[in-house]
C-alpha atoms as a PDB file:
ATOM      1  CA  UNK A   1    -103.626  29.979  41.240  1.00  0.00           C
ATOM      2  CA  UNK A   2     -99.890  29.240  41.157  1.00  0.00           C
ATOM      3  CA  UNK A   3     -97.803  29.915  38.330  1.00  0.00           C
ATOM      4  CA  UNK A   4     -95.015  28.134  36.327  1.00  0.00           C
ATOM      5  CA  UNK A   5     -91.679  29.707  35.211  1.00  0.00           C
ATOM      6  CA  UNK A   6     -93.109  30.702  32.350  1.00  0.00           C
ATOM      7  CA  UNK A   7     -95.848  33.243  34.344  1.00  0.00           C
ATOM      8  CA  UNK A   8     -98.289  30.687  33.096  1.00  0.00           C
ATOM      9  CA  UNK A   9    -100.884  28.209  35.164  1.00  0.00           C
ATOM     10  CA  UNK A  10     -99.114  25.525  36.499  1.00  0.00           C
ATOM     11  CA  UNK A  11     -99.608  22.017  35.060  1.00  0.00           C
ATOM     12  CA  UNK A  12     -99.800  18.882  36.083  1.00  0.00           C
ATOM     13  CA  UNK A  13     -96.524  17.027  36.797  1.00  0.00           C
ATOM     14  CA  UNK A  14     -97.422  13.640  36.802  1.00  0.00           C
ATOM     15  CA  UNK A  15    -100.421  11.569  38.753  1.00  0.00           C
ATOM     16  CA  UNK A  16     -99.248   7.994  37.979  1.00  0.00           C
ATOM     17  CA  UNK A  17     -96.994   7.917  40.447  1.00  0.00           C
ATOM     18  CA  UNK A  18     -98.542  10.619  42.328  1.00  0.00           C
ATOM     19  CA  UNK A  19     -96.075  13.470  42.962  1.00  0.00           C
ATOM     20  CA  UNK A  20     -95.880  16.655  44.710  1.00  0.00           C
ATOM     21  CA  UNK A  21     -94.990  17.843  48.249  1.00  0.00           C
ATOM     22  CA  UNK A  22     -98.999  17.704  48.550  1.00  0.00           C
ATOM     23  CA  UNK A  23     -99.319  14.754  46.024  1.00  0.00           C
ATOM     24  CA  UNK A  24    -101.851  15.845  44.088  1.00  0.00           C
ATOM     25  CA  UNK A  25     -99.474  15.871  41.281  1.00  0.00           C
ATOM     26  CA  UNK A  26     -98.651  18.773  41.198  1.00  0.00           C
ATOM     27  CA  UNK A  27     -95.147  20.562  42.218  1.00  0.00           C
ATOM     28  CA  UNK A  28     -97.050  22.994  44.574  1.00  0.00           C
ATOM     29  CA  UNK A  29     -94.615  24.345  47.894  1.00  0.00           C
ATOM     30  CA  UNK A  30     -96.067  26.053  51.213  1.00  0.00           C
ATOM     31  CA  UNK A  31     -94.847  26.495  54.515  1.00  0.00           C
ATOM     32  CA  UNK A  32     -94.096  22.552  54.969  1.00  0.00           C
ATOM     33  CA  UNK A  33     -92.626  21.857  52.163  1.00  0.00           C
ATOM     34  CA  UNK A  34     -88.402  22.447  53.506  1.00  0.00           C
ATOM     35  CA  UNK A  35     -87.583  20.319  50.378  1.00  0.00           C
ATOM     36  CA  UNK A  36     -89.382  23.192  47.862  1.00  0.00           C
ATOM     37  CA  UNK A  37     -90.028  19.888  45.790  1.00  0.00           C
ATOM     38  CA  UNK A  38     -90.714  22.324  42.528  1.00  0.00           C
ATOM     39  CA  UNK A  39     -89.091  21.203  39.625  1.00  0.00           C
ATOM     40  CA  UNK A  40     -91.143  18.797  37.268  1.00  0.00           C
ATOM     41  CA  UNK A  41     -88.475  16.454  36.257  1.00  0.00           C
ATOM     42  CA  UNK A  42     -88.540  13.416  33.949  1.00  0.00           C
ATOM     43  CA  UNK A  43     -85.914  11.104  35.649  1.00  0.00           C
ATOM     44  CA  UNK A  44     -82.941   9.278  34.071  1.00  0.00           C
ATOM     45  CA  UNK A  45     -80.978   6.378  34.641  1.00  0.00           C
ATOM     46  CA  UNK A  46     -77.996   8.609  35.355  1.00  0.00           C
ATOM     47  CA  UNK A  47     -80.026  10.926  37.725  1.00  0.00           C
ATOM     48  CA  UNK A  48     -81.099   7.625  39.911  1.00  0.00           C
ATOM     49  CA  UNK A  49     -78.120   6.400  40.508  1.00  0.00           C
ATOM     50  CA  UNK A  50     -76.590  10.563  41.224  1.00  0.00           C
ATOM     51  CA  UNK A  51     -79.005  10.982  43.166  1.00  0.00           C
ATOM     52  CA  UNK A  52     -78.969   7.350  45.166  1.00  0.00           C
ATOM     53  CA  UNK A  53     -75.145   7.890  45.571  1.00  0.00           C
ATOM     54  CA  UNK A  54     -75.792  11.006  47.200  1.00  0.00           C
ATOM     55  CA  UNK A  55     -77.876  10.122  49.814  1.00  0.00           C
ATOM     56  CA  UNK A  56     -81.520   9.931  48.118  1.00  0.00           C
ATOM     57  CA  UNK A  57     -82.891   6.853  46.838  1.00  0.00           C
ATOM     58  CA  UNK A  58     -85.237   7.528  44.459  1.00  0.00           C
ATOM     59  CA  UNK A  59     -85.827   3.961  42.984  1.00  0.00           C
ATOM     60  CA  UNK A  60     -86.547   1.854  46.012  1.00  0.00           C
ATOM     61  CA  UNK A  61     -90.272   1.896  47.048  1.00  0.00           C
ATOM     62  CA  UNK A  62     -91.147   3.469  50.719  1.00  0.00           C
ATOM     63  CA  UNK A  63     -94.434   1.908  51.893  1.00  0.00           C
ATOM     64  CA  UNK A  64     -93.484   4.396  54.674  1.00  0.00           C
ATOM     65  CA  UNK A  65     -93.824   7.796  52.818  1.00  0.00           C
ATOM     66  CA  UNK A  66     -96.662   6.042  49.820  1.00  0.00           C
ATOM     67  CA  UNK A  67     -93.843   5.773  47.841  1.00  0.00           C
ATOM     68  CA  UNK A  68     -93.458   3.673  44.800  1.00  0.00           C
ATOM     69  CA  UNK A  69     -90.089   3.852  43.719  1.00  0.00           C
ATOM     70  CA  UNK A  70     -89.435   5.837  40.349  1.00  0.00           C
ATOM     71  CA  UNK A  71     -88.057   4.607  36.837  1.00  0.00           C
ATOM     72  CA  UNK A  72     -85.984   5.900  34.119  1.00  0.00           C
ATOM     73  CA  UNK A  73     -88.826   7.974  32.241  1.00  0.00           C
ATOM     74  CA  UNK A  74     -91.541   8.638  35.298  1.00  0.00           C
ATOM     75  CA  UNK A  75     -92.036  12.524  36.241  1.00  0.00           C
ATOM     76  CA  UNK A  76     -91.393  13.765  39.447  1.00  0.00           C
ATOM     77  CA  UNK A  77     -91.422  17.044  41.365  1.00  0.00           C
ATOM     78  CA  UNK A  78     -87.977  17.293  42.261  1.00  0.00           C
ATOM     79  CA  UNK A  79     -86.710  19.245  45.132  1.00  0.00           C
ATOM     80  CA  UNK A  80     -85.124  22.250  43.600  1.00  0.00           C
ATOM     81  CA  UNK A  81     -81.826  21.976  45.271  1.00  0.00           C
ATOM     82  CA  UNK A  82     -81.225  18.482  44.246  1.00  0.00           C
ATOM     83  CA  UNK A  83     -81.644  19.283  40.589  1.00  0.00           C
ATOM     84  CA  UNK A  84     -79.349  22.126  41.204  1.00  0.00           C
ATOM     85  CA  UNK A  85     -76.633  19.756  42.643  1.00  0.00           C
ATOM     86  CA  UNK A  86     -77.242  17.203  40.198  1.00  0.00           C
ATOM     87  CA  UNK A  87     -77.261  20.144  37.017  1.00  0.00           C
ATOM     88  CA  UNK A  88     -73.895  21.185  38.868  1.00  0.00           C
ATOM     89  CA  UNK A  89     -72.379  17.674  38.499  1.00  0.00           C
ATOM     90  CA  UNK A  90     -73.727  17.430  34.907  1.00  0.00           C
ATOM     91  CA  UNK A  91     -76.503  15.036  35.375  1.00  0.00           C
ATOM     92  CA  UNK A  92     -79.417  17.407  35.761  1.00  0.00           C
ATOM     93  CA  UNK A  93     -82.578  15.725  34.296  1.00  0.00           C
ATOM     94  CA  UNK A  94     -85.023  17.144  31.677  1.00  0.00           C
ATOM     95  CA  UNK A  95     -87.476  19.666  32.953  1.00  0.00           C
ATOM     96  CA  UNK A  96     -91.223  20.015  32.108  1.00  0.00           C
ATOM     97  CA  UNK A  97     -91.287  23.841  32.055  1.00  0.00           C
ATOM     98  CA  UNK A  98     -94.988  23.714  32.517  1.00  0.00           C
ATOM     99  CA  UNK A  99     -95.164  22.151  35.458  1.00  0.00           C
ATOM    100  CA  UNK A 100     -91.996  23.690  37.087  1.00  0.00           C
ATOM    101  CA  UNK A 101     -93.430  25.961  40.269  1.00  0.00           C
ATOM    102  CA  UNK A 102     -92.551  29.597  39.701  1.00  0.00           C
ATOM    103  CA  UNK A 103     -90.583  29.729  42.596  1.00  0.00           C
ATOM    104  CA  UNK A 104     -87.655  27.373  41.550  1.00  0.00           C
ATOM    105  CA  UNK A 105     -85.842  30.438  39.744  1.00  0.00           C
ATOM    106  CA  UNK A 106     -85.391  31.756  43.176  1.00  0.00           C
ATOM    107  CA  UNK A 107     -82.619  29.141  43.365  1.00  0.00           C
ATOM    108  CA  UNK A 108     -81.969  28.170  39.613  1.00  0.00           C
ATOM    109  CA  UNK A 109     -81.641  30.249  36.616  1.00  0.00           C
ATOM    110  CA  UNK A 110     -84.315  30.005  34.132  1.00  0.00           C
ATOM    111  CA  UNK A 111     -82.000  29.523  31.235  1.00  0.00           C
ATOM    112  CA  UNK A 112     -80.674  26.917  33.150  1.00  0.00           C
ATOM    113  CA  UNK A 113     -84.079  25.009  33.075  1.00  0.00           C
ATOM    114  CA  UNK A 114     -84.913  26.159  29.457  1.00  0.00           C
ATOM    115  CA  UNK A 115     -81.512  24.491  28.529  1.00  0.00           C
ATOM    116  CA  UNK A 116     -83.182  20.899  29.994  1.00  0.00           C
ATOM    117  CA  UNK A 117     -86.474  21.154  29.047  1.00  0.00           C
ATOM    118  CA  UNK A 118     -88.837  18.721  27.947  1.00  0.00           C
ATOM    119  CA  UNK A 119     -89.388  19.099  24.353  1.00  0.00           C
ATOM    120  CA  UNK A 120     -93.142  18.424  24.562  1.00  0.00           C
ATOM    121  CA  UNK A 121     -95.194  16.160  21.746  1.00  0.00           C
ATOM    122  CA  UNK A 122     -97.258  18.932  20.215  1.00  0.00           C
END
């Protein structure tokens, strides 16, 4: 069972829209996944636009790749490298811990992703 940066089971990202490298909605990686799409992000108008003006257009719906296009608020498994380049330029969006794959502190800190998590409705 994979695990979540906090050694826990990993959670569900997000199912409506569908996420994950394997979109099941979860941010699961294997040997296809060259993106390690990991991090469960909830996007921001400031990340679209960061991340559209570097090359990935995250709001404009791909019938090619099943693609809706995503909105300020929808959750996403992010590739960990953008986040890092976005958290970089100050822009990083907030993290669901929970459903962050354990392997994204391979590239990130943890503290990093602690520092822009999701404070979850308890």
């Amino acid at each position: 069972m994979p695990t979540n940066v906090l050694g826990q089971e990993l959670q569900c990202c997000c199912r409506q829209p569908m996420t994950g490298f394997y979109r099941d909605g979860y941010c699961r990686t294997g040997a296809g996944d060259t993106g390690l799409h990991t991090v469960c992000v909830q996007v921001t108008a400031e990340f679209l636009e960061f991340s559209r003006a570097h090359g990935n257009d995250l709001s404009t719906p791909s019938l090619q790749w099943d693609f809706p296009g995503l909105q300020p608020g929808d959750r996403w498994c992010l590739c960990v490298t953008r986040w890092k380049e976005a958290f970089d330029a100050g822009v990083a969006p907030p993290v669901c811990l929970e459903a962050t794959h354990s392997s994204a502190i391979e590239w990130v800190n943890l503290e990093d992703l602690q520092a822009h998590a999701i404070a979850e409705e308890g």
